[in-house]
Protein backbone atom coordinates (compact mmCIF):
# COMPACT_ATOMS: atom_id res chain seq x y z
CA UNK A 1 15.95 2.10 -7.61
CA UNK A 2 18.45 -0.95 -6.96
CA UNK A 3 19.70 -1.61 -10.58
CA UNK A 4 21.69 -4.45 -11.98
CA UNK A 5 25.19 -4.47 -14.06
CA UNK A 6 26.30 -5.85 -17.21
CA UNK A 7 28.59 -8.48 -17.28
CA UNK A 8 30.77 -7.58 -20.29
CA UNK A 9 31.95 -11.61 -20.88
CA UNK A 10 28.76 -13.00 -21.37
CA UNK A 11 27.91 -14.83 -24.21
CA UNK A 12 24.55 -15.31 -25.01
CA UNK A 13 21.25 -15.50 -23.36
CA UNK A 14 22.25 -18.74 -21.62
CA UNK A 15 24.81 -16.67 -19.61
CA UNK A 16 24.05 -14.26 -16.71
CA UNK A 17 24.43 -10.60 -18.88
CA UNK A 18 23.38 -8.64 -15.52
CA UNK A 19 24.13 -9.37 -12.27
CA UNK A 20 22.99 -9.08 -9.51
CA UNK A 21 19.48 -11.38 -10.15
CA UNK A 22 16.40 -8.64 -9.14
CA UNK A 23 13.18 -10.24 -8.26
CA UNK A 24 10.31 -8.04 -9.66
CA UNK A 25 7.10 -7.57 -7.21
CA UNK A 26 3.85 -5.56 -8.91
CA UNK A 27 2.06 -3.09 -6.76
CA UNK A 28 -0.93 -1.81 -8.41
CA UNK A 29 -1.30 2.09 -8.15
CA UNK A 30 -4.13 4.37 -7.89
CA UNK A 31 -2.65 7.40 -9.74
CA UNK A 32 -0.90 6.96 -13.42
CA UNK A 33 3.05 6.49 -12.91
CA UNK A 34 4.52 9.33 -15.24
CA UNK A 35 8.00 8.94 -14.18
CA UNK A 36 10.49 7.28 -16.11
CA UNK A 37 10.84 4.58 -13.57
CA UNK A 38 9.62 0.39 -14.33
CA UNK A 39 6.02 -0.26 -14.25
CA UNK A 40 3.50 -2.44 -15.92
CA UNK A 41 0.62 -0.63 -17.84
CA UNK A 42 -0.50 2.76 -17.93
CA UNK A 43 1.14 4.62 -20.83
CA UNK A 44 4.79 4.89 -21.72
CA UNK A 45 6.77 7.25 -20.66
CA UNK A 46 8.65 7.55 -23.41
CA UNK A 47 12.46 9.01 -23.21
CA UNK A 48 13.04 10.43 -26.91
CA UNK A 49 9.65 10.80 -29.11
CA UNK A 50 6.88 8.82 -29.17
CA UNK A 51 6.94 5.03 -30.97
CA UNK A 52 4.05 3.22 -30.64
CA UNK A 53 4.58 -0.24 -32.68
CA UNK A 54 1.95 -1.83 -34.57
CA UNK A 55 0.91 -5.38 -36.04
CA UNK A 56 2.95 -5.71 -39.16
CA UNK A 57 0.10 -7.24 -41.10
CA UNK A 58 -2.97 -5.31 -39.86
CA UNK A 59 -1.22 -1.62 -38.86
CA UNK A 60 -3.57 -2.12 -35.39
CA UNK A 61 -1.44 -0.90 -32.52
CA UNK A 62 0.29 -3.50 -30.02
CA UNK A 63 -0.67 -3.24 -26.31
CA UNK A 64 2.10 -1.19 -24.29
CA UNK A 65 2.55 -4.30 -21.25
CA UNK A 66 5.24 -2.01 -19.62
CA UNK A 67 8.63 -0.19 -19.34
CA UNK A 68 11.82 -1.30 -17.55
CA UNK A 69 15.22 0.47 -17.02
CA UNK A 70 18.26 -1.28 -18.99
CA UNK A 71 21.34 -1.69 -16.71
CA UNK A 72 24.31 0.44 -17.32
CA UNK A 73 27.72 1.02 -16.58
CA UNK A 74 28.37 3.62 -13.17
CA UNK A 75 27.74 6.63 -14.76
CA UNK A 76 26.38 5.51 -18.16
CA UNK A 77 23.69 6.67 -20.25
CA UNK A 78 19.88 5.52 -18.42
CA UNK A 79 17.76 4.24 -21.03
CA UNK A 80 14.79 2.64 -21.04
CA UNK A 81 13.11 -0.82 -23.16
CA UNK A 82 9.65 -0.46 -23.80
CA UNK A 83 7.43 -3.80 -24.39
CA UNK A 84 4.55 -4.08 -26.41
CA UNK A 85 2.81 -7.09 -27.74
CA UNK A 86 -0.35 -8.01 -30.15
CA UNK A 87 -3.56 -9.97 -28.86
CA UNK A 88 -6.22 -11.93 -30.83
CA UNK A 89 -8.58 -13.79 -29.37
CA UNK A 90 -6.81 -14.97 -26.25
CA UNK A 91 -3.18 -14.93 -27.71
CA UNK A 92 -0.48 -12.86 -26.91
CA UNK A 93 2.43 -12.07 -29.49
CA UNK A 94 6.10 -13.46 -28.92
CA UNK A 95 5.75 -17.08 -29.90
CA UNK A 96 7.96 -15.65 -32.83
CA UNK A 97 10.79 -12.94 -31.54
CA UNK A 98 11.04 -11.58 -35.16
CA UNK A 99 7.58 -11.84 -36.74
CA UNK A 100 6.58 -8.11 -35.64
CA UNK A 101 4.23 -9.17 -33.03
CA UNK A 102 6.49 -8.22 -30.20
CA UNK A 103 8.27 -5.59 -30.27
CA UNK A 104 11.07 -4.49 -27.32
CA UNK A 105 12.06 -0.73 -28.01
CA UNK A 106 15.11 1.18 -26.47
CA UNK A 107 15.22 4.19 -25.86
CA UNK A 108 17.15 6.91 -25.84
CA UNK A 109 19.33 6.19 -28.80
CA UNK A 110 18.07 2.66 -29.61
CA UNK A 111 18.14 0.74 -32.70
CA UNK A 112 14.66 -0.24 -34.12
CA UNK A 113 14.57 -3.67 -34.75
CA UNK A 114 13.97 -4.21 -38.70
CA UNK A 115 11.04 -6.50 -38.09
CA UNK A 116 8.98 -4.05 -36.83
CA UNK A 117 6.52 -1.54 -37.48
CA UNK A 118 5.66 1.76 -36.48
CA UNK A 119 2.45 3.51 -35.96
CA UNK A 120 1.86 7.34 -38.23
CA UNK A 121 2.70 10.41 -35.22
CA UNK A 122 -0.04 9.71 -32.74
CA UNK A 123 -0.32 6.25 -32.88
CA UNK A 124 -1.87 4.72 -29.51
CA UNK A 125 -3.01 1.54 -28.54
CA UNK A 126 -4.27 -0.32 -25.55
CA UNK A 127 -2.29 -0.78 -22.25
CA UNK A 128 -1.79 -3.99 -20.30
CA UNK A 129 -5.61 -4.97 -18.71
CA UNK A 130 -7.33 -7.92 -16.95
CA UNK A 131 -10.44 -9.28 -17.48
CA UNK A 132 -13.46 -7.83 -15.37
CA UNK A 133 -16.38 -9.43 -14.24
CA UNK A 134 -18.12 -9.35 -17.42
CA UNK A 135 -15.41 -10.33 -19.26
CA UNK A 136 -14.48 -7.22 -20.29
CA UNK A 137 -10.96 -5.52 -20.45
CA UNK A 138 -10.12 -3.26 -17.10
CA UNK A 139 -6.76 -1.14 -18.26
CA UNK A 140 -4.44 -1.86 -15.12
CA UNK A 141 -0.99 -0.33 -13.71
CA UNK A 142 1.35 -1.62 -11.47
CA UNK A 143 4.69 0.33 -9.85
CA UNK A 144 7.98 -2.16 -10.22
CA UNK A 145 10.03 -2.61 -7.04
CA UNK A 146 13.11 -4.45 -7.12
CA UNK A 147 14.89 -6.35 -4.71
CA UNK A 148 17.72 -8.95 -4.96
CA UNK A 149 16.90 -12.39 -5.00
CA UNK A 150 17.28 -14.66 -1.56
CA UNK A 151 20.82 -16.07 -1.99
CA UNK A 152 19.40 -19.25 -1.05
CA UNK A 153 17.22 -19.38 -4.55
CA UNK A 154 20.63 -18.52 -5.96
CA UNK A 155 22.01 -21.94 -4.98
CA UNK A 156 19.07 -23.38 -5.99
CA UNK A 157 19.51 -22.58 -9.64
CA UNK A 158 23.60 -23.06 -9.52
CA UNK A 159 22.97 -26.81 -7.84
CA UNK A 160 19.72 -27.92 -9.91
CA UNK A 161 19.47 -25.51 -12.29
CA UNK A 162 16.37 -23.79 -11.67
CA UNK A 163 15.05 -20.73 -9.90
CA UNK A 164 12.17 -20.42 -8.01
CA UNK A 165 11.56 -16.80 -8.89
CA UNK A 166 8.55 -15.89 -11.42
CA UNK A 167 9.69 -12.65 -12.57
CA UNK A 168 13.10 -10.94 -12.60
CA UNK A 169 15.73 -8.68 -14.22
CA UNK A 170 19.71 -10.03 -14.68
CA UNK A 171 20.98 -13.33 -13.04
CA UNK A 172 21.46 -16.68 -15.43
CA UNK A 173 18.04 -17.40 -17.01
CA UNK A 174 16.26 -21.12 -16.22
CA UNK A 175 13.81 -21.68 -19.89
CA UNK A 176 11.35 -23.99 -19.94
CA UNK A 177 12.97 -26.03 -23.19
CA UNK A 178 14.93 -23.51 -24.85
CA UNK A 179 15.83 -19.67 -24.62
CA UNK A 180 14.18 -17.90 -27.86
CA UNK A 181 16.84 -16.32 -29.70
CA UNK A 182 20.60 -17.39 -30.01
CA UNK A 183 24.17 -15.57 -28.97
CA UNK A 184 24.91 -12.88 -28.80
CA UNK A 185 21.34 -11.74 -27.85
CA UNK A 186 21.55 -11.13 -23.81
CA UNK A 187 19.16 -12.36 -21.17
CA UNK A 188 17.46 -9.72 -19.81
CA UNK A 189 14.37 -10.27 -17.96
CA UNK A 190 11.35 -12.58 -16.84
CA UNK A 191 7.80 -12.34 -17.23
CA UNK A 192 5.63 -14.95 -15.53
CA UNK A 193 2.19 -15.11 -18.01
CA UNK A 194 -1.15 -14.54 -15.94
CA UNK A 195 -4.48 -16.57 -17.26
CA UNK A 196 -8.59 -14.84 -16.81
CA UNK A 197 -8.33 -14.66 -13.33
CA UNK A 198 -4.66 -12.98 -12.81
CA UNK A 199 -4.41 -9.10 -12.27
CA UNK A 200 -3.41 -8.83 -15.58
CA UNK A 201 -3.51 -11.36 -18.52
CA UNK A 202 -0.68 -12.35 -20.90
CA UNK A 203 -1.29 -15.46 -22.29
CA UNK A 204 1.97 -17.58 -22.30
CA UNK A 205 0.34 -20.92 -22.69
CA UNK A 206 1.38 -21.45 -19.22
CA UNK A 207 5.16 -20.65 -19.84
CA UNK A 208 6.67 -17.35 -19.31
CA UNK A 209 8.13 -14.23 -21.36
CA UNK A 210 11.24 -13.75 -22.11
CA UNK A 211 13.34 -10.51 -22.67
CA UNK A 212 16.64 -10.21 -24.42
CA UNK A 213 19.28 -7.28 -25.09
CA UNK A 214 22.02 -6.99 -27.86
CA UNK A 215 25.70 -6.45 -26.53
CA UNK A 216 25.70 -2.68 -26.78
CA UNK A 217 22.52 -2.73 -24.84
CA UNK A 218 20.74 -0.93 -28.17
CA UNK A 219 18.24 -3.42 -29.52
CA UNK A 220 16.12 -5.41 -28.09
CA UNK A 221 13.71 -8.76 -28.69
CA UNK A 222 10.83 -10.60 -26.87
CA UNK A 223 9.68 -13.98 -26.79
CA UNK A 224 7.30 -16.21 -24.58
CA UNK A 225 8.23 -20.23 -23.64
CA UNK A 226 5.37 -22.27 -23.02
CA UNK A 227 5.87 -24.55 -19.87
C-alpha cells in the first residue's frame, strides 16, 4: 500500500506533517479484513494486545470506526492508530478531543492518551454500522485504498485554500473554522461524516473528523468540525 512520509519541520496541525496528500476510497468487503492493513469496521486488528476504550463516565465500550497505518520513516517501525468513538442517540464523540469520548490508539509501542479509558481483558464493543431499513444498526466493513490526490486539487488548496477531497491521509489540512487541537499535535487524516442514508453513519453535524498525531508519531487525538 502507497504510504505517505513525515515531514520532520512541521509545526502543528495547520502544516502538512505527511506528504504526499492520499485520497481515501471505501470498498465494502464481503469477507472480514484480518490483515493489518486500513479499513473501516469489522474488528481491529490489533498489533500488540488488545485495548478496547470505553466511555469514561459510563465504562460502555466505544464503537471501533476503523484502523489506519501511521507513516514512517524508510525502514521504520509500521504501526498502526486505531479509532474508536461513543454514540448516544444520534451523536458521535469528538466534539471534545480530550473528554474520553474519542479515543485514537497507537500501536505498537504507543502512548495511551491520559484522558482515556480502558475496557477489563475482553472488552468489546460495536463496530462502525449504517442504518437498515428498519432503522436498525447493520455492522459494515470497508477495505482502504489509497491513491495520491489529482495534482490539480493540489493547486486548488495552495491558490484558494481548500481541497476538494472528502477523505484523506497527509497533505496540509483545509478545517471548516478551526483545526481541534493546537501545535505540536500533527494533521493526520480526514473523515467526511455520513448522515441515515450513507453506508455508514458518523454524525459530524455536517462537518468532518479530524485526526491528529504527536511529533514522535506515539499518541494520538480525534476530533470532528461541524461545517
Amino acid at each position: 500500500m502507497l504510504l505517505s512520509h513525515p515531514v520532520e519541520d512541521a509545526g502543528g496541525p495547520y502544516d502538512a506533517g505527511y506528504l504526499p496528500r492520499l485520497q481515501m476510497t471505501f470498498h465494502p468487503v464481503e469477507e472480514p479484513i484480518t490483515e493489518p492493513v486500513a479499513k473501516l469496521g469489522g474488528d481491529p486488528v490489533w498489533l500488540d494486545e488488545p485495548c478496547w476504550p470505553v466511555r469514561p463516565e459510563t465504562g460502555e465500550p466505544l464503537d471501533f470506526i476503523g484502523q489506519f497505518p501511521i507513516p514512517a520513516e524508510a525502514g521504520g517501525l509500521r504501526r498502526m492508530a486505531y479509532l474508536f468513538l461513543s454514540y448516544d442517540d444520534y451523536e458521535t464523540g469528538g466534539s471534545d478531543p480530550e473528554d474520553g469520548e474519542a479515543v485514537l490508539l497507537i500501536q505498537p509501542g504507543g502512548r495511551l492518551p491520559a484522558f482515556a479509558a480502558i475496557g477489563p481483558t475482553g472488552t468489546k464493543g460495536r463496530s462502525l454500522w449504517r442504518f437498515g431499513p428498519d432503522d436498525e444498526q447493520v455492522p459494515v466493513q470497508f477495505r482502504v485504498d489509497m491513491a495520491p490526490v489529482p495534482e490539480k486539487v493540489e493547486r486548488g488548496l495552495k491558490e484558494h485554500g481548500t481541497v476538494d477531497v472528502r477523505d484523506c491521509l497527509g497533505g496540509k489540512p483545509a478545517y471548516p473554522d478551526r483545526a481541534g487541537v493546537e501545535a505540536p499535535w500533527r494533521f493526520f487524516f480526514r473523515l467526511g461524516g455520513m448522515e441515515d442514508d450513507g453506508p455508514y453513519f458518523l454524525n459530524f453535524a455536517y462537518g468532518a473528523g479530524f485526526a491528529y498525531l504527536s511529533p514522535d508519531r506515539l499518541e494520538g487525538r480525534f476530533s470532528w468540525e461541524a461545517a
